[in-house]
PDB file of N, CA and C in Angstrom:
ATOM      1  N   UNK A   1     -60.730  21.424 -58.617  1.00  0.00           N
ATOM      2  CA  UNK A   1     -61.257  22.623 -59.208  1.00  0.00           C
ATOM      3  C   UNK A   1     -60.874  23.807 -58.330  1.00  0.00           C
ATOM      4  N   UNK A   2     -60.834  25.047 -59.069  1.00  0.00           N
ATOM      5  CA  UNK A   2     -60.532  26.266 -57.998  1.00  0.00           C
ATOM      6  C   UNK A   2     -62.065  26.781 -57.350  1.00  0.00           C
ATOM      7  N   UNK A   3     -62.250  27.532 -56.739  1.00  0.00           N
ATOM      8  CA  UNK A   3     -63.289  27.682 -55.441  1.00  0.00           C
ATOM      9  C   UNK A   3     -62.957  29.317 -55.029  1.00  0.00           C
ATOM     10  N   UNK A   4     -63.979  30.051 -54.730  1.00  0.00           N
ATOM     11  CA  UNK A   4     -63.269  30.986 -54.459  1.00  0.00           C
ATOM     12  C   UNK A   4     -63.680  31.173 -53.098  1.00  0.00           C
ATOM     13  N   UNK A   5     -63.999  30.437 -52.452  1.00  0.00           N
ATOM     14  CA  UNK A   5     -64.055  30.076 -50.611  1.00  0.00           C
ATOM     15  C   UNK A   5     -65.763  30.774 -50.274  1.00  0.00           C
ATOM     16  N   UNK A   6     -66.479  31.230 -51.459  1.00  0.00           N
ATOM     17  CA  UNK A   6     -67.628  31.008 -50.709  1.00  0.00           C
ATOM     18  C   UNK A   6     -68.781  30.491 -50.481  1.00  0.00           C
ATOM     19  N   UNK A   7     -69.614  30.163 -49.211  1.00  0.00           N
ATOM     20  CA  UNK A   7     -70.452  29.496 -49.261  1.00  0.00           C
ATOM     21  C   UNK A   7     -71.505  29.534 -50.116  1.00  0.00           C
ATOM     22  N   UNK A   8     -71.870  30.423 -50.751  1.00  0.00           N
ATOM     23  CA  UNK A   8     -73.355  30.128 -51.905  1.00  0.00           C
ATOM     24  C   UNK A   8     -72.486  29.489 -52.779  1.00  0.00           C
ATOM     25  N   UNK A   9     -71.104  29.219 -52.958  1.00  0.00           N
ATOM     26  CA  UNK A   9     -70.465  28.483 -54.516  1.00  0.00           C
ATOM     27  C   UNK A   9     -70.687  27.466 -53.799  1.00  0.00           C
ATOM     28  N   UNK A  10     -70.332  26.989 -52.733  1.00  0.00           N
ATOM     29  CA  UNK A  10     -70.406  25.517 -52.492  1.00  0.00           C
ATOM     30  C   UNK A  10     -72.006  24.881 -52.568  1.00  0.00           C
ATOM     31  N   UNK A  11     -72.684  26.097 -51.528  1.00  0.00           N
ATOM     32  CA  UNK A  11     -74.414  25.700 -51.761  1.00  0.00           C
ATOM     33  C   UNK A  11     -75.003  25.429 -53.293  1.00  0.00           C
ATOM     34  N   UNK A  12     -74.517  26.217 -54.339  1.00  0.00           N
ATOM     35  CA  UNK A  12     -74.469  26.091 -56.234  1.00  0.00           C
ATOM     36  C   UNK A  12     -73.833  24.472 -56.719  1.00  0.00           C
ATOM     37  N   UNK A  13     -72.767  24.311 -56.341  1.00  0.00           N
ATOM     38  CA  UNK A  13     -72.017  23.087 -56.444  1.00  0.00           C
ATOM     39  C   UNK A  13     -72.944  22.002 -55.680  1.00  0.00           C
ATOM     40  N   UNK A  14     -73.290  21.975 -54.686  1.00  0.00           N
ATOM     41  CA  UNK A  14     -74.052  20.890 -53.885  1.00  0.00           C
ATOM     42  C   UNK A  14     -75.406  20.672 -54.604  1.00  0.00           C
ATOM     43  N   UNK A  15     -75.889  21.939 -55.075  1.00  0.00           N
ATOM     44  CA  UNK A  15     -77.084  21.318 -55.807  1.00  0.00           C
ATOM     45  C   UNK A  15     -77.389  21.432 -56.914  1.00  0.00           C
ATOM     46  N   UNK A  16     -76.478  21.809 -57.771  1.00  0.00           N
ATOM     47  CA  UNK A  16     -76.349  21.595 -59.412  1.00  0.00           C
ATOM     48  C   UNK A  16     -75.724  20.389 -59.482  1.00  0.00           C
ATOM     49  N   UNK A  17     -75.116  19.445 -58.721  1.00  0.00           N
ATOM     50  CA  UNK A  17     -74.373  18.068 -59.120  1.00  0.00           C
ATOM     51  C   UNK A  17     -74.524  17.426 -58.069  1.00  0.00           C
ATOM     52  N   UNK A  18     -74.718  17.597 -56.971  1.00  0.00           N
ATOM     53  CA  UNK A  18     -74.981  16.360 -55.812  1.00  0.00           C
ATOM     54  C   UNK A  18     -74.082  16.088 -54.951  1.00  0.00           C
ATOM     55  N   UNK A  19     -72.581  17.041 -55.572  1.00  0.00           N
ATOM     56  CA  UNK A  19     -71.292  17.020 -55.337  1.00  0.00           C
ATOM     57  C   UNK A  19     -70.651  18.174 -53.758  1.00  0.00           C
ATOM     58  N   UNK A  20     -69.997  17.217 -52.557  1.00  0.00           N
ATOM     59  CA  UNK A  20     -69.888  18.408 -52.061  1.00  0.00           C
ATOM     60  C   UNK A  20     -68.123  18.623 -51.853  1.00  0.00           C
ATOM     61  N   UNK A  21     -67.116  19.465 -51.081  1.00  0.00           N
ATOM     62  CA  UNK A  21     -65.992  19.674 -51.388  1.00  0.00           C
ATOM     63  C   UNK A  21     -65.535  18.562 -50.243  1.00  0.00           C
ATOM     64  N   UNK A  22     -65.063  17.380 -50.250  1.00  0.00           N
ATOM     65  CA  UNK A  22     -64.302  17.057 -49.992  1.00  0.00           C
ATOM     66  C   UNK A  22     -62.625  17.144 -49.206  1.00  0.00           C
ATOM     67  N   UNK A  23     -62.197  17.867 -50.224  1.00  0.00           N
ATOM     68  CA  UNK A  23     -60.234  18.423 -49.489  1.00  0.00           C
ATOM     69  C   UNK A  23     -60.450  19.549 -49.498  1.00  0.00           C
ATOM     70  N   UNK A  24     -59.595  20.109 -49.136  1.00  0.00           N
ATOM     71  CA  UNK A  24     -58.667  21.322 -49.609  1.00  0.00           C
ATOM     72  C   UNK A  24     -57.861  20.899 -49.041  1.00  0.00           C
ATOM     73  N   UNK A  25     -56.558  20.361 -50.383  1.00  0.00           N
ATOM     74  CA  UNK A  25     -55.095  19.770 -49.936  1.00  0.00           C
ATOM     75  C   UNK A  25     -54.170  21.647 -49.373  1.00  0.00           C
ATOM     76  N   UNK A  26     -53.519  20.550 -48.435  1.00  0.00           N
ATOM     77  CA  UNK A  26     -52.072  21.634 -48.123  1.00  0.00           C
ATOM     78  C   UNK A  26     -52.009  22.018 -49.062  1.00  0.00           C
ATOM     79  N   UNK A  27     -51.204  21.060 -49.905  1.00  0.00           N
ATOM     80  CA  UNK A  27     -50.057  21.514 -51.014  1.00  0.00           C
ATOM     81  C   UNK A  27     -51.390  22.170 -51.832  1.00  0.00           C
ATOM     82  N   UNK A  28     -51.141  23.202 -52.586  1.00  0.00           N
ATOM     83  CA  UNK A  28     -52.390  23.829 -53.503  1.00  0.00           C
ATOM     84  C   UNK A  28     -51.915  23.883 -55.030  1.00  0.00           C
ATOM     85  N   UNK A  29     -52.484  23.479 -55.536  1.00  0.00           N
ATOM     86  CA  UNK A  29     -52.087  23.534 -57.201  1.00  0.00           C
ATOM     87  C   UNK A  29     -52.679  24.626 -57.827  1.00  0.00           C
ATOM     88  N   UNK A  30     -52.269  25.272 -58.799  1.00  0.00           N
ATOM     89  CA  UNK A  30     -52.994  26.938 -59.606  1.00  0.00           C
ATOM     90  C   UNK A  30     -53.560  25.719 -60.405  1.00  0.00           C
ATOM     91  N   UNK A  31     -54.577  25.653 -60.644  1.00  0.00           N
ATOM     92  CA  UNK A  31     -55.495  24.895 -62.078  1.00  0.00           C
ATOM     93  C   UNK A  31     -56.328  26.439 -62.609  1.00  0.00           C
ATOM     94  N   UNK A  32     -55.877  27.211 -62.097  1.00  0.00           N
ATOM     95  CA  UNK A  32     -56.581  28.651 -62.785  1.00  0.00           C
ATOM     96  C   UNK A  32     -56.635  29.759 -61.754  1.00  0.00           C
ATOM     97  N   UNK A  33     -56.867  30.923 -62.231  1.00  0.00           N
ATOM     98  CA  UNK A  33     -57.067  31.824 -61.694  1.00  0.00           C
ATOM     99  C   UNK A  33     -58.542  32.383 -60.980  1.00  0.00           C
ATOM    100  N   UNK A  34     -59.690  31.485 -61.241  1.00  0.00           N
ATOM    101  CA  UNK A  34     -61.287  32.142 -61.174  1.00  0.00           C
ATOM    102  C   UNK A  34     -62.090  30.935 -60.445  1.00  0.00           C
ATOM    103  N   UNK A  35     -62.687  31.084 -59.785  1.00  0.00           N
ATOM    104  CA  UNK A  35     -63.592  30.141 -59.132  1.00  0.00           C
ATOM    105  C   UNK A  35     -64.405  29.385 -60.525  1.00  0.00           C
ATOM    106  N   UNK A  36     -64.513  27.695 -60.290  1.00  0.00           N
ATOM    107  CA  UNK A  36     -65.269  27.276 -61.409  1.00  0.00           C
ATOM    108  C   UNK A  36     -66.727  27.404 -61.392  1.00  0.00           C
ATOM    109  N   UNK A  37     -67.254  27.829 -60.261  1.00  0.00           N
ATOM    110  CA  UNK A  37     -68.574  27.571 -60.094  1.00  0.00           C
ATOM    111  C   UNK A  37     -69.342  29.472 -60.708  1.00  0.00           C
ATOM    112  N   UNK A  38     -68.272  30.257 -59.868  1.00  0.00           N
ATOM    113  CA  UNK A  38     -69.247  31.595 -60.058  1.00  0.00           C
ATOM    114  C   UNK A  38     -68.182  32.474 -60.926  1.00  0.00           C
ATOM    115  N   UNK A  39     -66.980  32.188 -60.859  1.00  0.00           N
ATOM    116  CA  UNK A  39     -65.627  33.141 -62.103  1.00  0.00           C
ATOM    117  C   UNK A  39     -65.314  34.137 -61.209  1.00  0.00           C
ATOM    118  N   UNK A  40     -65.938  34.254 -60.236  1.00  0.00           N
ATOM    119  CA  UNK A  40     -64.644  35.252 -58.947  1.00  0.00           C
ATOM    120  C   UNK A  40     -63.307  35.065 -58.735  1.00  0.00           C
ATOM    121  N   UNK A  41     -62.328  35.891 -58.262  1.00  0.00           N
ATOM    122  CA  UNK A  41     -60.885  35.367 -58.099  1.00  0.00           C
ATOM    123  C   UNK A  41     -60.668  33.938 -57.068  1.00  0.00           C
ATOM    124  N   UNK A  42     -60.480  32.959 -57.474  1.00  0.00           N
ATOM    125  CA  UNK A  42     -60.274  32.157 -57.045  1.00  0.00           C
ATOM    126  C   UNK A  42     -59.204  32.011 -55.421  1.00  0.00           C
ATOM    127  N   UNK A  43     -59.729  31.239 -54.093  1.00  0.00           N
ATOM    128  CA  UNK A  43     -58.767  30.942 -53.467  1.00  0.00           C
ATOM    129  C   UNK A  43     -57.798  29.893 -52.771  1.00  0.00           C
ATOM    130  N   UNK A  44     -58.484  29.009 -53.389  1.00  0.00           N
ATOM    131  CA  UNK A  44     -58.365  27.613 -52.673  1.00  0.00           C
ATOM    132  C   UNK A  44     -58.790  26.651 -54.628  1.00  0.00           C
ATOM    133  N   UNK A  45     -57.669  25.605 -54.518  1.00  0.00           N
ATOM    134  CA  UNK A  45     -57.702  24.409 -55.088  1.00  0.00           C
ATOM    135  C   UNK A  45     -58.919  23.514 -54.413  1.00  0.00           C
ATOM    136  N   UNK A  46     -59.677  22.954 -54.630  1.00  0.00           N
ATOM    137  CA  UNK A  46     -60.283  21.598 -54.048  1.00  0.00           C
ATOM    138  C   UNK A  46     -60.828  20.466 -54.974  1.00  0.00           C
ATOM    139  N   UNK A  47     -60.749  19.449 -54.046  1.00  0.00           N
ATOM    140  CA  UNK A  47     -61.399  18.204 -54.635  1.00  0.00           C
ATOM    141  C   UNK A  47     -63.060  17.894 -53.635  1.00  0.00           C
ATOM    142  N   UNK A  48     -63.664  17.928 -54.884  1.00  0.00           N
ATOM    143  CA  UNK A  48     -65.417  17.779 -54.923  1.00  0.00           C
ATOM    144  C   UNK A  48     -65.618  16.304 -55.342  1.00  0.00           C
ATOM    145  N   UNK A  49     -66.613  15.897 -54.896  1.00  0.00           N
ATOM    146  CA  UNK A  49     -67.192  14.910 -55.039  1.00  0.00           C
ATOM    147  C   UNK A  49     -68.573  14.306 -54.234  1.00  0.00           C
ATOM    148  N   UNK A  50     -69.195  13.151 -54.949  1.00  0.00           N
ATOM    149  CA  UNK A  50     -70.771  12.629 -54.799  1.00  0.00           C
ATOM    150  C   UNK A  50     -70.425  11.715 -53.587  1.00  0.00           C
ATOM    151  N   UNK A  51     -71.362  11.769 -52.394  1.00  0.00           N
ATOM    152  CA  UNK A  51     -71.193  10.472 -51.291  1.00  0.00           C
ATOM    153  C   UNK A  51     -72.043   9.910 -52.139  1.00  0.00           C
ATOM    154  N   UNK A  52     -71.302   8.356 -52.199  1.00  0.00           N
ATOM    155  CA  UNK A  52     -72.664   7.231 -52.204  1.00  0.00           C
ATOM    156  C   UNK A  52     -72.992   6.283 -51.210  1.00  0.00           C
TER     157      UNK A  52
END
């Protein structure tokens, strides 16, 4: 998902799903232009996910 690098999106993400960010790969892929969590300009690609 895109991210737009700040911490209340990640603090939103961590506790609307349980989910926290995982990567941010080198290589960066455009999957969009806007953060998914708050629709700010996006800066960073990442992969999120649940510890179990």
């Amino acid at each position: 998902m895109m991210w737009c690098g700040e911490r209340e999106c990640e603090d939103k993400l961590k506790e609307e799903t349980g989910a926290t960010i995982r990567c941010i790969p080198f290589e960066q892929e455009n999957l969009g232009d806007k953060c998914h969590i708050c629709g700010k300009p996006a800066k960073h690609m990442i992969y999120a996910a649940r510890a179990y």
